[in-house]
Protein backbone atom coordinates (compact mmCIF):
# COMPACT_ATOMS: atom_id res chain seq x y z
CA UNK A 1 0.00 0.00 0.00
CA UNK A 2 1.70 3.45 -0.98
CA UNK A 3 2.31 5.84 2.22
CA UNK A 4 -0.59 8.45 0.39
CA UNK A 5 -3.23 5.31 0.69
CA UNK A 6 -2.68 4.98 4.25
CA UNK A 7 -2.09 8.28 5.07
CA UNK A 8 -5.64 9.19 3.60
CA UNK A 9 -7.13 6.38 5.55
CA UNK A 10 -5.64 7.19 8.80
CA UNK A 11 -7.38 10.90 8.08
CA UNK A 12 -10.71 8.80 7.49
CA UNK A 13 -10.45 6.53 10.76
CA UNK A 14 -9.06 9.74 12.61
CA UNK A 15 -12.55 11.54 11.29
CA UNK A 16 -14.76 8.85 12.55
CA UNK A 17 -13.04 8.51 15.63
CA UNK A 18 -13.95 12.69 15.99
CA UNK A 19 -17.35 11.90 14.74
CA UNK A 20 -18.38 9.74 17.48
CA UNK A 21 -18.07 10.63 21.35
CA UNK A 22 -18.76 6.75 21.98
CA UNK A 23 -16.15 5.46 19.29
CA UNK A 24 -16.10 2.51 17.05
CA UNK A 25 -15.44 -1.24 17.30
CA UNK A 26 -12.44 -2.70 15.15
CA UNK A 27 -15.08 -4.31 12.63
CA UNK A 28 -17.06 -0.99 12.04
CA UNK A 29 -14.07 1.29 10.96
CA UNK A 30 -12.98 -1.86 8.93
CA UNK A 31 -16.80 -1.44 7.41
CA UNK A 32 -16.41 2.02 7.40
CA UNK A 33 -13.02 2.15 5.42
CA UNK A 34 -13.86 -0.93 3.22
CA UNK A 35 -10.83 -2.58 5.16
CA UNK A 36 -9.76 -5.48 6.82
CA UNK A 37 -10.32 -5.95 10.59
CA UNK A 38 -6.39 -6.45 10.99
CA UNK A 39 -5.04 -3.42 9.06
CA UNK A 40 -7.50 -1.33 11.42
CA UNK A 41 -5.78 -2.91 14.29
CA UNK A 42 -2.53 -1.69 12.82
CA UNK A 43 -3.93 2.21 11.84
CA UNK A 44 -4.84 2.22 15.44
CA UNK A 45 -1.19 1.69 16.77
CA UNK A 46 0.00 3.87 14.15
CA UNK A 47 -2.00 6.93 15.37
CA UNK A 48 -1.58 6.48 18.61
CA UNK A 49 2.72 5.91 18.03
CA UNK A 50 3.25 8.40 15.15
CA UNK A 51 0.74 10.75 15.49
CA UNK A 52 0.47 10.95 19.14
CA UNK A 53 -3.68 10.53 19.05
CA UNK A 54 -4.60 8.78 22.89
CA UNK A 55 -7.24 6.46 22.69
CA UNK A 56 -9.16 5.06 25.22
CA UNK A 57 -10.46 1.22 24.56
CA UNK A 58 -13.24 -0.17 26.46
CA UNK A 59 -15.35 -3.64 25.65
CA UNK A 60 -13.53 -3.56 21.85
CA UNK A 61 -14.77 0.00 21.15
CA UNK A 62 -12.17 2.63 20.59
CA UNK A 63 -12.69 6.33 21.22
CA UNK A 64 -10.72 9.68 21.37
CA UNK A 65 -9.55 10.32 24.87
CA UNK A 66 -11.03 14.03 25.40
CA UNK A 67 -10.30 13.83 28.84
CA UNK A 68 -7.00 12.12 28.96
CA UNK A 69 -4.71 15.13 28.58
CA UNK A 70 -2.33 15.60 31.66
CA UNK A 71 -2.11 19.18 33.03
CA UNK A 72 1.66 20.81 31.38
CA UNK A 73 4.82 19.92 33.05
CA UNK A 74 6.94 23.10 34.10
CA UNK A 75 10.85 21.61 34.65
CA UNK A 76 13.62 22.36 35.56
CA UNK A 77 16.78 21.27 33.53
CA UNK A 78 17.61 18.86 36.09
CA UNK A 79 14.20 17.62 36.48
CA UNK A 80 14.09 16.85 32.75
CA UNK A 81 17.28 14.87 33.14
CA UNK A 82 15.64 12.49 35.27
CA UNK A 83 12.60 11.64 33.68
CA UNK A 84 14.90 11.14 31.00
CA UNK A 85 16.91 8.76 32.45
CA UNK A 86 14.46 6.61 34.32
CA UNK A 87 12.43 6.48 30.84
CA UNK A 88 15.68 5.49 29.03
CA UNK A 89 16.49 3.15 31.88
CA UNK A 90 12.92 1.19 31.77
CA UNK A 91 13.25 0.76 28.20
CA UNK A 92 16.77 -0.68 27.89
CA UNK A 93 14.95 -3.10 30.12
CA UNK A 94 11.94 -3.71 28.12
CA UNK A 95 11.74 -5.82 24.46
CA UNK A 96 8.35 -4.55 23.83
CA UNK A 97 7.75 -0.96 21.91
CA UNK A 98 5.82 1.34 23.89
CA UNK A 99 4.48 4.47 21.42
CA UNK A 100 3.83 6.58 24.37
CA UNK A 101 7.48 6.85 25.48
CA UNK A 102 8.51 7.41 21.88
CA UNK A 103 5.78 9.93 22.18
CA UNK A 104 6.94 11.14 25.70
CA UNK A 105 10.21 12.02 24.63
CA UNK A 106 9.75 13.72 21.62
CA UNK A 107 7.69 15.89 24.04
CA UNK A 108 10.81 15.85 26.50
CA UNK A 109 12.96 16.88 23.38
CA UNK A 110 10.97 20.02 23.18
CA UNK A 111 12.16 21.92 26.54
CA UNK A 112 15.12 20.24 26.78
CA UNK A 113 18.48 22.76 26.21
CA UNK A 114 19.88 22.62 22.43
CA UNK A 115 22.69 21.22 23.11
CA UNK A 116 21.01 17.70 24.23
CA UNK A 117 17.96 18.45 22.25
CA UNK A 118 18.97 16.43 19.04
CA UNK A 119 19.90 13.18 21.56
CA UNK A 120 16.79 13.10 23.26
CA UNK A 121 15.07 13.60 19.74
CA UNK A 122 17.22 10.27 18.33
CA UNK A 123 16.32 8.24 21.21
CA UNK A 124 12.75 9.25 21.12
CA UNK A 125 13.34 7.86 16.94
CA UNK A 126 15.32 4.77 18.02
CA UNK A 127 12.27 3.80 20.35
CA UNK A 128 9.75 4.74 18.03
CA UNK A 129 10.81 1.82 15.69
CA UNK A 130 10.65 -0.70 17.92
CA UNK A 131 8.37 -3.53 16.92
CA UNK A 132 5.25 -3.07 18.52
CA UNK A 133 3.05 -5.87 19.54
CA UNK A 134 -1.09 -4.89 18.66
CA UNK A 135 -2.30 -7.05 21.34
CA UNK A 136 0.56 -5.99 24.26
CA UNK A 137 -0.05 -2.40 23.55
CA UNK A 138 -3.77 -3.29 23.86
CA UNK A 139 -3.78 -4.92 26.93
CA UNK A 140 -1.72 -2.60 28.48
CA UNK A 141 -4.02 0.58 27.49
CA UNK A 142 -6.41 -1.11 29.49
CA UNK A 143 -4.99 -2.05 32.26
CA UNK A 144 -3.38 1.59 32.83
CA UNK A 145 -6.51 3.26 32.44
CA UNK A 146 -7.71 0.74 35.16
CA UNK A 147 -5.41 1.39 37.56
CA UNK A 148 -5.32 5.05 37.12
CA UNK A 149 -9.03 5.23 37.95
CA UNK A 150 -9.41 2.13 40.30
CA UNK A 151 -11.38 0.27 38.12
CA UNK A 152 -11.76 -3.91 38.44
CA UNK A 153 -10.07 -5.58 35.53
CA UNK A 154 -11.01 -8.76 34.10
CA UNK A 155 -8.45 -11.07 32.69
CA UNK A 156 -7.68 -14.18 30.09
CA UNK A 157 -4.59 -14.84 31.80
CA UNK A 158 -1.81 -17.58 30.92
CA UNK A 159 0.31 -18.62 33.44
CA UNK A 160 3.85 -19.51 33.11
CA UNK A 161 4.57 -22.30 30.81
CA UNK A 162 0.41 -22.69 30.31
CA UNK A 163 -0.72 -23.00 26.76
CA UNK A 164 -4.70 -22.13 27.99
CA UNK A 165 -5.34 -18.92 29.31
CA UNK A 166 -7.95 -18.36 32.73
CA UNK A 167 -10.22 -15.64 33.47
CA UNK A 168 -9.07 -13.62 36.38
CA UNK A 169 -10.82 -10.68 38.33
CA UNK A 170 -8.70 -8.32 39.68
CA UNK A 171 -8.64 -5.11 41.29
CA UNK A 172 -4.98 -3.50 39.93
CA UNK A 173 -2.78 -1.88 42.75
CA UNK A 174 0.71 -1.05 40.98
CA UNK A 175 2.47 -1.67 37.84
CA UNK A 176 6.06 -2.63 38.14
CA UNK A 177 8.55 -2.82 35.77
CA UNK A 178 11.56 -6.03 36.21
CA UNK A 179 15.24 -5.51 34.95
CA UNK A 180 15.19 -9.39 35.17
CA UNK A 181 12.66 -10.21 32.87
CA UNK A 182 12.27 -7.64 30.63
CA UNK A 183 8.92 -7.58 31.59
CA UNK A 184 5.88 -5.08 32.84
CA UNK A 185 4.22 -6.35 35.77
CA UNK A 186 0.73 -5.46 37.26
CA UNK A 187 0.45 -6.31 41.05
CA UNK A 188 -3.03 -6.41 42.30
CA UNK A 189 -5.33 -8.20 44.64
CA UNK A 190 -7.00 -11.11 42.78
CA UNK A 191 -10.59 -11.98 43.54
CA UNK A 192 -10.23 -15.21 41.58
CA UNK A 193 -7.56 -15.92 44.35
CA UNK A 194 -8.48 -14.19 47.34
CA UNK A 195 -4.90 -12.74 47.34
CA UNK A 196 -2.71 -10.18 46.24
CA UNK A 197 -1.11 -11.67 43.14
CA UNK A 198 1.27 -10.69 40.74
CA UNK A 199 0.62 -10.40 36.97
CA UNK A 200 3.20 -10.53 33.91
CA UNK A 201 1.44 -8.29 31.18
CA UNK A 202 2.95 -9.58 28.41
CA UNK A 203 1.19 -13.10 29.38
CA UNK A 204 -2.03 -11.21 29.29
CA UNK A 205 -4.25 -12.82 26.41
CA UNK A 206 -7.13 -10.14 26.82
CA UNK A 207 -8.16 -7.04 29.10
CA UNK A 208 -11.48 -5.69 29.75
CA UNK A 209 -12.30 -2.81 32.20
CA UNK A 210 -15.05 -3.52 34.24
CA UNK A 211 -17.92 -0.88 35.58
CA UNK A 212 -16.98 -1.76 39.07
CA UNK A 213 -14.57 0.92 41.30
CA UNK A 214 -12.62 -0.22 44.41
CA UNK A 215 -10.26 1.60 47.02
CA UNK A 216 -6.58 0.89 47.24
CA UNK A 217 -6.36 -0.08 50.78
CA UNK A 218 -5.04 2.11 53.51
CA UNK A 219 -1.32 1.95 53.65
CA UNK A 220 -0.93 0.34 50.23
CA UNK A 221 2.97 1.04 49.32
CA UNK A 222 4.77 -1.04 46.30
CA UNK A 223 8.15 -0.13 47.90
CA UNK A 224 6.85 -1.68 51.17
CA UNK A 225 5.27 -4.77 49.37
CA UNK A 226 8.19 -5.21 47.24
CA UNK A 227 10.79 -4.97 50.46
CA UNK A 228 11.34 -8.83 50.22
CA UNK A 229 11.54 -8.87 46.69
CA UNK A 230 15.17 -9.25 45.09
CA UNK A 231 13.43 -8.11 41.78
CA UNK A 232 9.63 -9.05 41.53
CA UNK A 233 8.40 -11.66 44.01
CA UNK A 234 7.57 -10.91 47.48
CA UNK A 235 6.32 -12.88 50.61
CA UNK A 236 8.46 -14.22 53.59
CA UNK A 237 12.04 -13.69 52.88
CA UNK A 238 15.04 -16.44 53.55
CA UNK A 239 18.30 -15.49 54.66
CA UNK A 240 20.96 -15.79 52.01
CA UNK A 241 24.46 -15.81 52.74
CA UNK A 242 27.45 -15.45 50.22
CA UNK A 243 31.17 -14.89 50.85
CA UNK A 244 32.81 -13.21 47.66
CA UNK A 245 36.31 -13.43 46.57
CA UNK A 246 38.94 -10.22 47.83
CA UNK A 247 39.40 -9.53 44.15
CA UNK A 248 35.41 -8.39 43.90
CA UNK A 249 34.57 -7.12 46.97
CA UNK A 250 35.17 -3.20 46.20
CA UNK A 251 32.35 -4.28 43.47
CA UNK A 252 29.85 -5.60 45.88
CA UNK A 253 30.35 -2.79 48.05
CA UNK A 254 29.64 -0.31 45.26
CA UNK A 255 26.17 -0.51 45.23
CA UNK A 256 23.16 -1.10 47.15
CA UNK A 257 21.77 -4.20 46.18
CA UNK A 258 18.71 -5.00 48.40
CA UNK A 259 17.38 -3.04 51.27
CA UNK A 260 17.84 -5.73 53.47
CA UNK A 261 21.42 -6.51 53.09
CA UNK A 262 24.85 -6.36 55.24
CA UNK A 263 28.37 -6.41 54.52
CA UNK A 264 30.69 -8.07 56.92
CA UNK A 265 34.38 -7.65 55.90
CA UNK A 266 36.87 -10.88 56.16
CA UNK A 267 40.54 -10.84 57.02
CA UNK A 268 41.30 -12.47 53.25
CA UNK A 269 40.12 -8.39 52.22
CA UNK A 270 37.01 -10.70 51.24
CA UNK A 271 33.58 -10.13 52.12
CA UNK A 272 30.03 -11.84 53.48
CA UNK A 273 26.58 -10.35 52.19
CA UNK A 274 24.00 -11.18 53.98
CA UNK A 275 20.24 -10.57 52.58
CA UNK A 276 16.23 -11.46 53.31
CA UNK A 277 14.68 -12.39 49.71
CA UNK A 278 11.43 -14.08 49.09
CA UNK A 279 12.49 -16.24 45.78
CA UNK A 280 15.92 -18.58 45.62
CA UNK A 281 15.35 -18.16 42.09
CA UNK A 282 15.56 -14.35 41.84
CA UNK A 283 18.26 -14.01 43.61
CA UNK A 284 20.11 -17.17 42.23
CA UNK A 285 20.23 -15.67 38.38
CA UNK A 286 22.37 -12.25 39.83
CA UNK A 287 24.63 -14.97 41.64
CA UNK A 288 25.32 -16.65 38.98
CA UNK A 289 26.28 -14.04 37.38
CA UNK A 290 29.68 -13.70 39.41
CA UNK A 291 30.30 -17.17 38.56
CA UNK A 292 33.33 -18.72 40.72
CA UNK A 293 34.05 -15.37 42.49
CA UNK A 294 31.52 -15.95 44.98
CA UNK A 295 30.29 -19.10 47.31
CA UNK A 296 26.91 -19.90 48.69
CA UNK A 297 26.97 -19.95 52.67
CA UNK A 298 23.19 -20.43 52.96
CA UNK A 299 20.42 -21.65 52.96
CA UNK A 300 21.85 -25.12 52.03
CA UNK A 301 19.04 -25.69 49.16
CA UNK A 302 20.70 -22.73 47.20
CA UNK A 303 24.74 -24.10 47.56
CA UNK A 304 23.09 -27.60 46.93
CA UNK A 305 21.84 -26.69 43.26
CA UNK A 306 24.22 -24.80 42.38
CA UNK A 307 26.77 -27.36 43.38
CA UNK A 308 24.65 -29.58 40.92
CA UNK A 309 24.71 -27.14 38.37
CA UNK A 310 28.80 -26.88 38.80
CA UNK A 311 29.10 -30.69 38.57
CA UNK A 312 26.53 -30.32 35.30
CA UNK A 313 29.14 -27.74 33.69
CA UNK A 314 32.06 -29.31 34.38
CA UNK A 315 30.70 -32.16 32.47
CA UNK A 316 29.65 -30.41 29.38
CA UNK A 317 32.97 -28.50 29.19
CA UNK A 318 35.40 -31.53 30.01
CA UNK A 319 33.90 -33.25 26.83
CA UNK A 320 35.53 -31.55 23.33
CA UNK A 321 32.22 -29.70 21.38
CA UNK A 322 29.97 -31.70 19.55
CA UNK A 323 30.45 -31.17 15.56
CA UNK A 324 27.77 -28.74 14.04
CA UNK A 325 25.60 -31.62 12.21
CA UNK A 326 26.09 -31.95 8.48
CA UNK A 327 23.08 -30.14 6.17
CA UNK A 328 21.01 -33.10 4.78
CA UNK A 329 21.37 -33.39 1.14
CA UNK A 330 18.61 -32.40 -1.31
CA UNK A 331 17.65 -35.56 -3.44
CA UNK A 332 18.42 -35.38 -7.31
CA UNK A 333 16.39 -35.35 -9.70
CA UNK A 334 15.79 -38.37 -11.65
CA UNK A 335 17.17 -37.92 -14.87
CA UNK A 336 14.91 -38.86 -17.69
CA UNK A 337 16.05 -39.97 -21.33
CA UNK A 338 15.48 -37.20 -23.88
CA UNK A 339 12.41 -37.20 -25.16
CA UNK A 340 10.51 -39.16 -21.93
CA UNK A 341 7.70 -36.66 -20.89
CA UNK A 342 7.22 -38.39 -17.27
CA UNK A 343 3.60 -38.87 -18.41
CA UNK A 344 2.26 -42.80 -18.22
């Protein structure tokens, strides 16, 4: 389809979209435009990533947000700086394309000093041609305008390693983002499970605001909630120990790695950390990650599968590599005598 095509049909969806307070379901602008139902899903991301039109989506039917604009931002140059960074930050972290930070920085770009103002414009470009998933960007329209105005959500939710997906009803608290997983999280209390539960959106199949309100209860903090957490889980935290290596131990002091944690120093110039987490697993990928410059102390579950894992590696990489397998060969032709058609 040439760019004028599309651009005149955008116009026409963008039209009916300003024609129509109550908006339009994805199968009447595809009657309306003499389209398919897919392209519309696709003109619909593009306006909302290129052109910068908000939409709001409820039961299917998409409308104009009227009353979605945000009151102006008045910054300061070092204000600017940090939105910039933390929106730079979450999407090194993220695979999925998000139009609204493309759109968000473009905005940034504009009061930013001239010196910087070209960077911030290229990052706002690089993001803006991410690959962006229809039904992710969907889903998590939804679920933001949810949360922002404390309405019940109702899920098709798949759960890790499911292939069928389960309707959930939940009232959404906080959305969290995970350096881990490069994932966006919503945390929420689930009605389905009588407990506060946490929700990977990109394992969302389908989001539907409901009519029903509730109140975030009193006290309700994410920071407090996610005190346990090494990244995303939370509950009743175990006590990890690990000594690491002299050679390191200026690294692990560096940084703050978990709220809970303590340093004791060694006489080797070596050091103990000592931390509360609620998942082995969590915590087990970022010690990994120092491979044989650090050693588990406790709990004993956590030395005993990595010492598995250890045995499992030495194996693999005492053995010399496997040969890449040959590429099958194509069968010949049969060759027929001149003048054989192949026809009985």
């Amino acid at each position: 389809m040439t760019p004028h095509r599309r651009s005149v049909r955008l116009m026409q969806i963008k039209d009916l979209l300003k024609s129509r307070r109550a908006g339009f379901t994805v199968i009447e602008l595809a009657r309306q435009t003499d389209m398919h139902p897919r392209s519309i899903q696709r003109d619909l991301v593009v306006l909302q990533s290129e052109d910068g039109i908000v939409l709001t989506e409820d039961k299917g039917r998409y409308a104009l947000s009227r009353p979605e604009r945000l009151s102006p931002l008045d910054l300061s140059l070092q204000e600017a700086r940090a939105v910039l960074i933390a929106t730079r930050l979450f999407l090194r972290h993220s695979d999925e394309g998000d139009p609204y930070a493309a759109i968000a920085l473009k905005k940034l770009a504009e009061i930013m000093p001239e010196g910087v103002r070209d960077q911030v414009r290229a990052a706002a470009e690089s993001i803006s041609q991410r690959k962006i998933d229809p039904v992710f960007s969907r889903n998590l329209g939804t679920i933001t305008e949810a949360w922002a105005r404390h309405r019940v959500l109702r899920l098709a939710y798949r759960s890790a390693g499911k292939q069928r997906s389960k309707e959930v009803i939940v009232e959404p608290y906080f959305l969290e983002p995970s350096a881990a997983g490069f994932a966006t999280y919503l945390i929420g209390f689930s009605r389905t499970h009588d407990q506060i539960r946490t929700f990977k959106i990109e394992r969302v199949v389908t989001a539907e605001k409901l009519p029903e309100t509730f109140e975030l209860p009193d006290g309700a903090d994410i920071d407090s909630l996610l005190s346990s957490a090494w990244g995303i889980i939370f509950g009743e935290g175990c006590i990890v120990k690990l000594r690491f290596a002299p050679d390191v131990t200026w690294r692990v002091k560096e940084s703050r790695w978990h709220p809970s944690q303590e340093i004791e120093d060694l006489a080797d110039g070596g050091c103990i950390l000592t931390v509360s987490v609620a998942s082995l697993m969590e915590v087990g990928r970022w010690v990994r990650s120092w491979g044989d410059r650090v050693e588990v102390l406790a709990p004993p579950e956590l030395r005993e599968e990595l010492r598995h894992e250890a045995l499992r590696l030495a194996r693999t990489y005492a053995a010399r590599p496997a040969r890449p397998a040959r590429p099958a060969r194509k069968p010949q032709a049969a060759v027929r005598p001149e003048g054989d058609s192949g026809v009985a």
